[in-house]
Protein backbone atom coordinates (compact mmCIF):
# COMPACT_ATOMS: atom_id res chain seq x y z
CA UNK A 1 -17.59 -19.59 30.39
CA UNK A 2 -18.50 -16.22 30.58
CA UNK A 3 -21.56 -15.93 27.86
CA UNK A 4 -19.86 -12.14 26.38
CA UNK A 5 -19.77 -10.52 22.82
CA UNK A 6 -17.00 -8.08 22.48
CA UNK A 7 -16.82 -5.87 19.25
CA UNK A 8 -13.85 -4.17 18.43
CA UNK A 9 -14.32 -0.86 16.76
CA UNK A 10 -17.54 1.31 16.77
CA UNK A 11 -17.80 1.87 12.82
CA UNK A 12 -20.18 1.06 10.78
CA UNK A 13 -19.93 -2.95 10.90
CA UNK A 14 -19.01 -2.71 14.70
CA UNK A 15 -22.12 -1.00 15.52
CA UNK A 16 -24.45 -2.86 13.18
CA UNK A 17 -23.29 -6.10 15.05
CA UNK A 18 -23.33 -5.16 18.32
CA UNK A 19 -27.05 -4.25 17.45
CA UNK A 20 -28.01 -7.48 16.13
CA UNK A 21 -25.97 -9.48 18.44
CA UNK A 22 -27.42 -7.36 21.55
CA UNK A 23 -31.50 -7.84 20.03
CA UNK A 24 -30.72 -11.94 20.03
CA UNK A 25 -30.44 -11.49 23.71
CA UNK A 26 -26.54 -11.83 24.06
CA UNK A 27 -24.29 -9.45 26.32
CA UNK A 28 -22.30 -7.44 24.04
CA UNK A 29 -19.57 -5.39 25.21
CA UNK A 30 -18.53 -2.49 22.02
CA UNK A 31 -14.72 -1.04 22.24
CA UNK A 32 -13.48 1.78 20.68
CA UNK A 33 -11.56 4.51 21.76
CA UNK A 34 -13.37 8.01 19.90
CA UNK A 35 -15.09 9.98 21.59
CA UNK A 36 -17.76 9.55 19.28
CA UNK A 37 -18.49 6.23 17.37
CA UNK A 38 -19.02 6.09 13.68
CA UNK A 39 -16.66 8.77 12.90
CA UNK A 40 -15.76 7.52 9.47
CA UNK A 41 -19.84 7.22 8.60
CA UNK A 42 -20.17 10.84 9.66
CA UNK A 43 -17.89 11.98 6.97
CA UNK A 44 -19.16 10.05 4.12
CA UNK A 45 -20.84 11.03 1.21
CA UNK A 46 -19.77 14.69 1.73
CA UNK A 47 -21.19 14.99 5.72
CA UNK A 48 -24.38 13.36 4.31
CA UNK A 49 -23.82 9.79 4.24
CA UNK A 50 -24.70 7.67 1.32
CA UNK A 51 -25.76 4.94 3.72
CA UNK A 52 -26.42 2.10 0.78
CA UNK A 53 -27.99 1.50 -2.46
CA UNK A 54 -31.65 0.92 -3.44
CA UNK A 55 -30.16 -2.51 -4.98
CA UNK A 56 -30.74 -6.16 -4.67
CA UNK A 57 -28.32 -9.25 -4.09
CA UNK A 58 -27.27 -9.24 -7.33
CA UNK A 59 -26.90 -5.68 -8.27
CA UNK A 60 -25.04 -4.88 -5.17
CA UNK A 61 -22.14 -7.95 -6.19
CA UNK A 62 -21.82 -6.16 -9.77
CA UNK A 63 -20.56 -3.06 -7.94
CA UNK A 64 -17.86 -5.45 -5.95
CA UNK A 65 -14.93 -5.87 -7.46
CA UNK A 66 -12.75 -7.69 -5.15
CA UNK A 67 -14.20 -11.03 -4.18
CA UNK A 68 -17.98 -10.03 -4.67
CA UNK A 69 -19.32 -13.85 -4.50
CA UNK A 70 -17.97 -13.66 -1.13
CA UNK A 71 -20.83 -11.05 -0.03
CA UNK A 72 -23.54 -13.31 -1.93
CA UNK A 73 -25.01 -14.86 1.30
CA UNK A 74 -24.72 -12.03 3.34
CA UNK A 75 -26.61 -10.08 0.15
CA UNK A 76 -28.84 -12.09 -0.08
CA UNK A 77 -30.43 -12.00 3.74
CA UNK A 78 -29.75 -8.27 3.86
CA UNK A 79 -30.02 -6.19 0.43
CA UNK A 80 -29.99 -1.93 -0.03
CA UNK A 81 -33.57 -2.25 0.81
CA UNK A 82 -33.36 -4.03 4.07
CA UNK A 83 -31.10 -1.64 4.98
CA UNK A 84 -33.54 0.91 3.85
CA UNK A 85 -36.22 -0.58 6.14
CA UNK A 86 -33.40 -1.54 8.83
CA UNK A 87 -32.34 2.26 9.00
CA UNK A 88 -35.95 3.95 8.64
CA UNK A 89 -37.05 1.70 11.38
CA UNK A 90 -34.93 3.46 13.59
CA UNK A 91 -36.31 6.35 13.01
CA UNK A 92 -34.66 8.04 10.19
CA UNK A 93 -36.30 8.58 7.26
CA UNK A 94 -34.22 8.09 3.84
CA UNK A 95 -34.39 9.16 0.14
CA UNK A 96 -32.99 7.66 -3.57
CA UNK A 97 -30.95 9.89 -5.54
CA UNK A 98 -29.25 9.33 -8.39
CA UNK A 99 -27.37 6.07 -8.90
CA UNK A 100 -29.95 4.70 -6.35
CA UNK A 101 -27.72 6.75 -3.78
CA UNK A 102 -29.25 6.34 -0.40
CA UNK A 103 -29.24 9.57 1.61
CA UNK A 104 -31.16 10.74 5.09
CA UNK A 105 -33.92 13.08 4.58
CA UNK A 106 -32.08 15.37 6.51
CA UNK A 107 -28.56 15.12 4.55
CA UNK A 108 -27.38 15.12 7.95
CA UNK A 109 -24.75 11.99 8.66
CA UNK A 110 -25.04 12.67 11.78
CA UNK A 111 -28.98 11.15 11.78
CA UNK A 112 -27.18 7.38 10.77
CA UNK A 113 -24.78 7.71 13.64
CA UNK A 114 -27.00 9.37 16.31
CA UNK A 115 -29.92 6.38 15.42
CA UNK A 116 -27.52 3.64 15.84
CA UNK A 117 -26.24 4.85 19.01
CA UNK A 118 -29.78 5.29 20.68
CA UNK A 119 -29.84 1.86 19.29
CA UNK A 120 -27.25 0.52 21.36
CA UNK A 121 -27.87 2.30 24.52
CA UNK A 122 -32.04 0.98 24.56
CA UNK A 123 -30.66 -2.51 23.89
CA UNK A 124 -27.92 -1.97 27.12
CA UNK A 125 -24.83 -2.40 24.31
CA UNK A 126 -21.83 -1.69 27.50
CA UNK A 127 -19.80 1.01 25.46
CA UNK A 128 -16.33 1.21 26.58
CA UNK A 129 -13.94 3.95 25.51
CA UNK A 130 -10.59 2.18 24.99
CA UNK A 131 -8.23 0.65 22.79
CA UNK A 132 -7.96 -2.59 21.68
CA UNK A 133 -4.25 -4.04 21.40
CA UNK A 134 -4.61 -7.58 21.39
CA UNK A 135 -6.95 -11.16 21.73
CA UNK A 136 -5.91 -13.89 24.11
CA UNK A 137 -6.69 -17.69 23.38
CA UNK A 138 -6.87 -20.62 25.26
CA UNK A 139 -7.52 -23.97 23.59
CA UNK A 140 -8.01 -22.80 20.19
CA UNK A 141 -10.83 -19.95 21.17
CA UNK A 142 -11.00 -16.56 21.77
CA UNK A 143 -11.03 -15.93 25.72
CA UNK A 144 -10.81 -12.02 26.61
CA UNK A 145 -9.63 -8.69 24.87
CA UNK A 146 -6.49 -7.10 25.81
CA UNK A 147 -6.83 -3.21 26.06
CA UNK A 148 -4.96 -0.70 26.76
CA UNK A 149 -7.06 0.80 29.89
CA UNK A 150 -7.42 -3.43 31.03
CA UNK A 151 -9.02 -6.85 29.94
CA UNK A 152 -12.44 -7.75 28.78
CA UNK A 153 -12.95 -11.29 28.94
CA UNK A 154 -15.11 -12.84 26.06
CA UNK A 155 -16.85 -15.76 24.68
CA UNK A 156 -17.34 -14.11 20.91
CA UNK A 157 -14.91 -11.22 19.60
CA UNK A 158 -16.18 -9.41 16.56
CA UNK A 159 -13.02 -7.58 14.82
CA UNK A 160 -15.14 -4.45 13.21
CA UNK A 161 -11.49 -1.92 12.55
CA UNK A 162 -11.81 -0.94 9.77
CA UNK A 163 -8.91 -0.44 6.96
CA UNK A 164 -6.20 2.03 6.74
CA UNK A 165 -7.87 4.88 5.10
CA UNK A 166 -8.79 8.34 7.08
CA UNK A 167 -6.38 7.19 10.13
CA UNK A 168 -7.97 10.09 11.90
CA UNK A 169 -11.17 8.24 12.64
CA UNK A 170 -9.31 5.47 13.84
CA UNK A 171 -8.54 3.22 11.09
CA UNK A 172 -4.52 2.80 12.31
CA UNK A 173 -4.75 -0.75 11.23
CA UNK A 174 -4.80 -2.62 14.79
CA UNK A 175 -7.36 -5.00 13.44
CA UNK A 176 -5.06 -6.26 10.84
CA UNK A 177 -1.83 -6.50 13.02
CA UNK A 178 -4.91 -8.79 15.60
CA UNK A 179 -5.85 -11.24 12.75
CA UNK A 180 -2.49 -11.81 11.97
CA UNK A 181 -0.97 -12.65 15.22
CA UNK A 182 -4.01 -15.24 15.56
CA UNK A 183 -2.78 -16.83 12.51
CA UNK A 184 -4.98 -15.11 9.78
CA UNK A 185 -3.43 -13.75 6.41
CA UNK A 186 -3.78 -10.59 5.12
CA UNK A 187 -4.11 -9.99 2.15
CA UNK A 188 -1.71 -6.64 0.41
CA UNK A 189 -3.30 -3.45 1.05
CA UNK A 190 -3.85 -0.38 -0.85
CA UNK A 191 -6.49 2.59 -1.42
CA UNK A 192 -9.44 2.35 -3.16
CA UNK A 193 -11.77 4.94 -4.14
CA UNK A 194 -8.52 7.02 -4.13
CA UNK A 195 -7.02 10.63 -5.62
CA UNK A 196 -4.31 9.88 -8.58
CA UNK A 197 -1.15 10.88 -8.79
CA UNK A 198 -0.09 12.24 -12.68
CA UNK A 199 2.94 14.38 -12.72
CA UNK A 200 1.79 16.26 -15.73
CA UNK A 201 -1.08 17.64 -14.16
CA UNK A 202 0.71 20.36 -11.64
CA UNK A 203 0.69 23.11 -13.85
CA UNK A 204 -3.38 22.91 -14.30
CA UNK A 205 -3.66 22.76 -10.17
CA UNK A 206 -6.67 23.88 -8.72
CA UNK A 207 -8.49 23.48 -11.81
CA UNK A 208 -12.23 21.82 -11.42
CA UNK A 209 -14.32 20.55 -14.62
CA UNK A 210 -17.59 19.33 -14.45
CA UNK A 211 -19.93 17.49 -17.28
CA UNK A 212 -16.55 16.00 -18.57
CA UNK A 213 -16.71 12.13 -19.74
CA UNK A 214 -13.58 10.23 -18.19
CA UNK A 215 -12.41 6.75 -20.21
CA UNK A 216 -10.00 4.74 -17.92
CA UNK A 217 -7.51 2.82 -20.34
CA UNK A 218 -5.03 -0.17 -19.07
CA UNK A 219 -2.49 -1.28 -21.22
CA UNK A 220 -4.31 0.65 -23.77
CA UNK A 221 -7.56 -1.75 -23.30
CA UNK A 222 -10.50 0.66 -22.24
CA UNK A 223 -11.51 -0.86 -18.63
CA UNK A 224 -14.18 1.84 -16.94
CA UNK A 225 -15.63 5.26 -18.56
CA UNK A 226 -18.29 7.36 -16.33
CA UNK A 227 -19.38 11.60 -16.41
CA UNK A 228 -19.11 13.87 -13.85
CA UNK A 229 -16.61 16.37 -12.40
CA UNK A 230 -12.77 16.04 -11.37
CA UNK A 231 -10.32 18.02 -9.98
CA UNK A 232 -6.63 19.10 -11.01
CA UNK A 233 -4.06 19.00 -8.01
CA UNK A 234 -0.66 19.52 -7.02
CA UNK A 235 0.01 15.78 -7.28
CA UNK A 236 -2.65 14.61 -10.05
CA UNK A 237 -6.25 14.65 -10.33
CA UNK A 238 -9.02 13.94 -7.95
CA UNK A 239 -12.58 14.42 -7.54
CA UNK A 240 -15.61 12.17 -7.66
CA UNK A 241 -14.85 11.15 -11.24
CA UNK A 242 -11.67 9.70 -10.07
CA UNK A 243 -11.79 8.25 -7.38
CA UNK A 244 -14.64 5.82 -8.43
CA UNK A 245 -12.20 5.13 -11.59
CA UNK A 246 -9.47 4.23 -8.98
CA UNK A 247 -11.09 1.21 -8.17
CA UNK A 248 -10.84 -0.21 -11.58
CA UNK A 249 -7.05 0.39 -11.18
CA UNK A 250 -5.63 -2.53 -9.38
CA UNK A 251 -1.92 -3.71 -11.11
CA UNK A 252 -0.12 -0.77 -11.07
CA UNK A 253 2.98 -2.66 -10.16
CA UNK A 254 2.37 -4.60 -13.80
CA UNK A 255 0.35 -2.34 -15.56
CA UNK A 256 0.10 1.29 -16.58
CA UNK A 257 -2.77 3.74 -16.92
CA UNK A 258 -4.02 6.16 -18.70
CA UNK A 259 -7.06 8.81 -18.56
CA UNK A 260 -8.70 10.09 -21.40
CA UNK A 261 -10.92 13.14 -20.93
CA UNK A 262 -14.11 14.47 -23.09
CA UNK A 263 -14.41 18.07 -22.68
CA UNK A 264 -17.23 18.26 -24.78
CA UNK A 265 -18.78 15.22 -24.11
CA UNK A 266 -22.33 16.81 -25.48
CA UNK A 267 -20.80 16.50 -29.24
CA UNK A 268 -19.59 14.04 -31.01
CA UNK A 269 -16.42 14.54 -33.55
CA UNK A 270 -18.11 16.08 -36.61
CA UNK A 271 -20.41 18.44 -34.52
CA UNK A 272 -17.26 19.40 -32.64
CA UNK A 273 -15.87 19.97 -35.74
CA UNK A 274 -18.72 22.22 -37.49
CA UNK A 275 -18.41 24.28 -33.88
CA UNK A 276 -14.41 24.74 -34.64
CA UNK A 277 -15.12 25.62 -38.26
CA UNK A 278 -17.69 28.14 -36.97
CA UNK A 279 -15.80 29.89 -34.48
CA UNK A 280 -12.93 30.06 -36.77
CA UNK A 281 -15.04 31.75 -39.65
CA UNK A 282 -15.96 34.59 -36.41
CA UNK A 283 -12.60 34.86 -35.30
CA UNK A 284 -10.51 34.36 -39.01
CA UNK A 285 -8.11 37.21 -38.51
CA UNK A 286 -7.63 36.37 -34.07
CA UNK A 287 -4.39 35.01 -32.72
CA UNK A 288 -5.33 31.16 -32.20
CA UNK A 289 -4.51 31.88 -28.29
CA UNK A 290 -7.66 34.44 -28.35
CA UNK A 291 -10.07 32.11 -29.27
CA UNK A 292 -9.97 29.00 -27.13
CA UNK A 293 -11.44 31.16 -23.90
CA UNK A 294 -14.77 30.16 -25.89
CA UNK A 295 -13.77 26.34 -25.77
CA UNK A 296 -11.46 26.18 -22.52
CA UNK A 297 -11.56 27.46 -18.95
CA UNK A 298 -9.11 30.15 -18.66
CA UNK A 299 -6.47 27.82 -17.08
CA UNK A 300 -6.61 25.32 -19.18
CA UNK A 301 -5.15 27.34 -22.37
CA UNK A 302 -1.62 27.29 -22.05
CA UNK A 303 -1.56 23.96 -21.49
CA UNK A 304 -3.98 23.03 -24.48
CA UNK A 305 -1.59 25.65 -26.96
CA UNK A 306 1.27 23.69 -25.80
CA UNK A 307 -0.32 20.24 -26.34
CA UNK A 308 -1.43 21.15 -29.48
CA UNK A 309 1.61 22.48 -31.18
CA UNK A 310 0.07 25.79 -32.85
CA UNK A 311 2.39 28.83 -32.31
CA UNK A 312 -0.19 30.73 -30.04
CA UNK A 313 0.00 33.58 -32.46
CA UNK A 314 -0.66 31.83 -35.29
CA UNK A 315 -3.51 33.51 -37.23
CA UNK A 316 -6.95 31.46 -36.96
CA UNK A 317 -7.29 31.58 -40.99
CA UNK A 318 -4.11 29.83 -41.22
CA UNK A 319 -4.99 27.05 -39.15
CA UNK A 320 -4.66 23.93 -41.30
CA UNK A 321 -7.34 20.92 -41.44
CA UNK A 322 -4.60 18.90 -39.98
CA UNK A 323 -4.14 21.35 -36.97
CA UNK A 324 -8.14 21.55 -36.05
CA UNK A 325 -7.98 18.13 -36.38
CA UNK A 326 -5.46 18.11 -33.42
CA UNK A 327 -7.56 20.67 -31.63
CA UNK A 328 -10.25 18.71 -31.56
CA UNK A 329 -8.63 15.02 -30.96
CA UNK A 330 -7.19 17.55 -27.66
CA UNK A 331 -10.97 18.52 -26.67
CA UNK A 332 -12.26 14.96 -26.91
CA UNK A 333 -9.16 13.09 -25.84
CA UNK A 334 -7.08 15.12 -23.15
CA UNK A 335 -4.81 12.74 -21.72
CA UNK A 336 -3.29 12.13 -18.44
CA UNK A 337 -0.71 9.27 -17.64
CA UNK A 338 -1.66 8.29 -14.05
CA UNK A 339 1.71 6.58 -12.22
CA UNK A 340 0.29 5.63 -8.74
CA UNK A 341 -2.56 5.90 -6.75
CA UNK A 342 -2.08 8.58 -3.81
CA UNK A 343 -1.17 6.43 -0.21
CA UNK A 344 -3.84 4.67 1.48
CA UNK A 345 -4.27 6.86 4.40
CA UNK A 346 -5.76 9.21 1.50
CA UNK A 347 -8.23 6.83 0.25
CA UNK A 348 -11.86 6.53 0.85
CA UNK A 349 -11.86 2.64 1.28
CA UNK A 350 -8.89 -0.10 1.83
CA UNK A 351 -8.61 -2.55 -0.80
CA UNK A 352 -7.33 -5.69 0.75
CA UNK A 353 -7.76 -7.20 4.19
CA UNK A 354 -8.37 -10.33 6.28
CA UNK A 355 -8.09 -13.44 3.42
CA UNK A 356 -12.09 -14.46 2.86
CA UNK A 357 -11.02 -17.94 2.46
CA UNK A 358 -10.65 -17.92 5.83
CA UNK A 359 -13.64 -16.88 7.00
CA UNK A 360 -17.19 -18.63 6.95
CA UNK A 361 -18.92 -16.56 4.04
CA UNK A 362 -22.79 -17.29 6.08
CA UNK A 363 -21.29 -16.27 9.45
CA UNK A 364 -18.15 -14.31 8.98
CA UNK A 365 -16.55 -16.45 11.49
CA UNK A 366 -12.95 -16.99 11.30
CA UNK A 367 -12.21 -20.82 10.42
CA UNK A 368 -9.02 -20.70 12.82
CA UNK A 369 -10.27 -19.15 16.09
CA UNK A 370 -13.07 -20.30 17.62
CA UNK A 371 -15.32 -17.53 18.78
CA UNK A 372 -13.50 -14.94 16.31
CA UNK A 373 -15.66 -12.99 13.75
CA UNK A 374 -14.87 -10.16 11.17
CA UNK A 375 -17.14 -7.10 9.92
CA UNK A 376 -16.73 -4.13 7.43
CA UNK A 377 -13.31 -3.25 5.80
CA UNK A 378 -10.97 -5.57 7.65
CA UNK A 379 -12.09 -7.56 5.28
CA UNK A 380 -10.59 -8.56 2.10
CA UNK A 381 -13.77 -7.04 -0.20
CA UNK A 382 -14.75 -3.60 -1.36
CA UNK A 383 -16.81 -1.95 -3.83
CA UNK A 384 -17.53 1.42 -5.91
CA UNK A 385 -18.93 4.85 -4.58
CA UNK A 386 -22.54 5.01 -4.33
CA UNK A 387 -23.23 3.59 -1.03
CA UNK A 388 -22.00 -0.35 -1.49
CA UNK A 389 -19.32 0.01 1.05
CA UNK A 390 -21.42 0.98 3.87
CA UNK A 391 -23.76 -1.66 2.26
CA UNK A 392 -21.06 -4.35 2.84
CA UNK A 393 -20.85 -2.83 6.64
CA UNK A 394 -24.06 -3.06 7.68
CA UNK A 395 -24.08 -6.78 6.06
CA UNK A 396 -21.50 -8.59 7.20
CA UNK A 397 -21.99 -6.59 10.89
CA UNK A 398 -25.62 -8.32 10.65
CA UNK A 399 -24.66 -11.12 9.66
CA UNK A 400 -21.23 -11.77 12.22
CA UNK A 401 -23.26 -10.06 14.90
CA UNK A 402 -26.17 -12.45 14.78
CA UNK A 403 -23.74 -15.63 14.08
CA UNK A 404 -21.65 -14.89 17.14
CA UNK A 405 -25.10 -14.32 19.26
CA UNK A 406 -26.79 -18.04 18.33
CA UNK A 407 -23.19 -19.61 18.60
CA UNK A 408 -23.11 -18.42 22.63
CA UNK A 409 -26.97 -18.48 23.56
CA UNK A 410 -27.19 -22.26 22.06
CA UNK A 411 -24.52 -23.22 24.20
């Protein structure tokens, strides 16, 4: 039998195994068909590349979500700080932001990608530009690649494709269309870490607010609450704020959701109030519409007069109790009634993938294919912003890489 690894897909988990798979001595063939590999890493975390977190085993599974005790083994031999150690002993040197965000020195993405590549090439990783399309089997195991420029024939294939999100990096879901015609099920998928849609929210488009608190509500049960900034679209709202609430947001086809937003997080309701009463006493004899420029961001008015019900001429000294009341219930509780997340191909990360009760949770070998592994998002797990997705990468790539290596070189 020809004694070959063959990754499919040159991401983040395709990379990181062909690297560990390649340093136990194994021939590794990597596929992919970009010009450059690790085209999805390059663009995360803004171009800079939040390439984990500064956590342990168990911190990292309270950021997973879907299936986290899945992950524990492959935690718990590679952690944010072995990746830390894995990354800087390649020669990049990394810093902890906030969150215990992960970030090159540099803030160059660009350093994570380049280092893994020189990786590769010293250990002899054969890279080979071209598309996978299928994986023959004889007796049960994995026996050679079918691509579109020929065949690569293979003792081990690693399926590294990623999900469906950012197709332009090559995530056009070939891995999951692979496991399934080998028998594997896959799991429904949708986008996490993912813009909103709200239909309410078009005439505020274009619209940014920072330092706001966000409180995610389902079925009127607060689920998730977080500061930061967000963004106002054409179709809903987006922004960092909202897309890490998006992965709280999994049964919209039983559930609905709503958003609550704090724009004036920094006070609480009777300071609030003591500010209205204040700037009311300044402004007694001002149209009400006058005096919210000192509360509001210019585009936001309208909306907020609207919302609240005062005639916008109304004169401030005849604004009742009851009416600041609603003025400030507005400020601390603008709502938005979110009816869909935005399609996958616009998420950050795919939620669903590869079922992991199919696959050996030490190893990430599949349990119906001999010879077959999985790595990275074709798998049925994903976490939170803040680096834990590349952490799950990097992990199960390590961990599928080195399986698939000691499974052929024992033989």
């Amino acid at each position: 039998m020809n004694k070959a690894i063959v990754v499919i897909g040159g991401g983040a988990g395709g990379m990181m195994a062909a690297i560990c798979a390649a340093r136990k001595g194994a021939h590794v063939t990597l596929l992919d068909p970009n010009e450059r590999l690790g085209k999805k890493v390059n663009i995360t975390g803004k171009g800079r590349c939040n390439v984990t977190n500064d956590s342990t085993c168990e911190e990292l599974l309270a950021h997973v979500p879907q299936n986290p005790r899945f992950l524990y083994s492959v935690f718990s031999r590679f952690d944010g700080h072995d990746a830390i150690d894995f990354f800087e002993g390649l020669g990049v040197p990394l810093k902890v932001e906030r969150g215990k965000r992960v970030f090159p020195v540099s803030d160059r993405s660009f350093d994570i990608t380049a280092a893994l590549e020189r990786e590769l090439k010293r250990l002899h990783v054969k890279l080979v530009r071209d598309r996978a399309l299928g994986i023959s089997v004889e007796d049960g195991h994995v026996a050679a690649v079918k691509g579109e420029k020929g065949d690569y024939t293979a003792s081990a294939v690693i399926l590294a494709t990623g999900g469906l999100s950012y197709p332009a990096t090559g995530s056009t879901g070939d891995g999951f269309r692979m496991a399934e015609a080998l028998g594997h099920t896959v799991t429904p998928l949708r986008g996490s870490l993912v813009p909103l849609e709200a239909r309410e929210c078009a005439v505020l488009q274009g619209l940014s607010l920072r330092n706001v608190a966000l409180t995610v509500y389902e079925n009127n049960k607060k689920i998730h609450s977080d500061f930061g900034e967000m963004l106002f679209t054409h179709f809903g709202v987006s922004g960092p704020l909202i897309l890490s609430a998006s992965a709280h947001m999994r049964h919209f086809d039983k559930k609905q959701y709503r958003l609550e937003i704090d724009l004036k997080p920094a006070l609480d309701e009777q300071m609030l109030d003591k500010r209205l009463l204040s700037d009311f006493e300044k402004h007694a004899n001002s149209d009400y519409c006058n005096v919210l420029g000192a509360l509001l961001p210019q585009k936001m008015i309208d909306e907020f007069i609207d919302r609240s019900g005062i005639p916008p001429h109304e004169k401030v000294h005849d604004i009742t109790r009851a009416q600041r009341e609603t003025i400030r219930t507005l400020l601390k509780r603008w709502t938005v009634n979110v009816s869909a997340p935005m399609p996958v191909e616009n998420a950050i990360i795919t939620s669903g993938g590869v079922k992991v009760g199919e696959i050996d949770p030490k190893t990430m070998a599949s349990k119906k294919i001999g010879g077959l592994y999985f790595s990275g998002e074709i798998i049925d797990v994903d976490a939170y912003t803040g680096g834990y997705n590349l952490q799950i990468a990097w992990a199960t790539g390590k961990a599928a890489g080195e399986a698939a290596a000691d499974a052929l070189l024992t033989q």
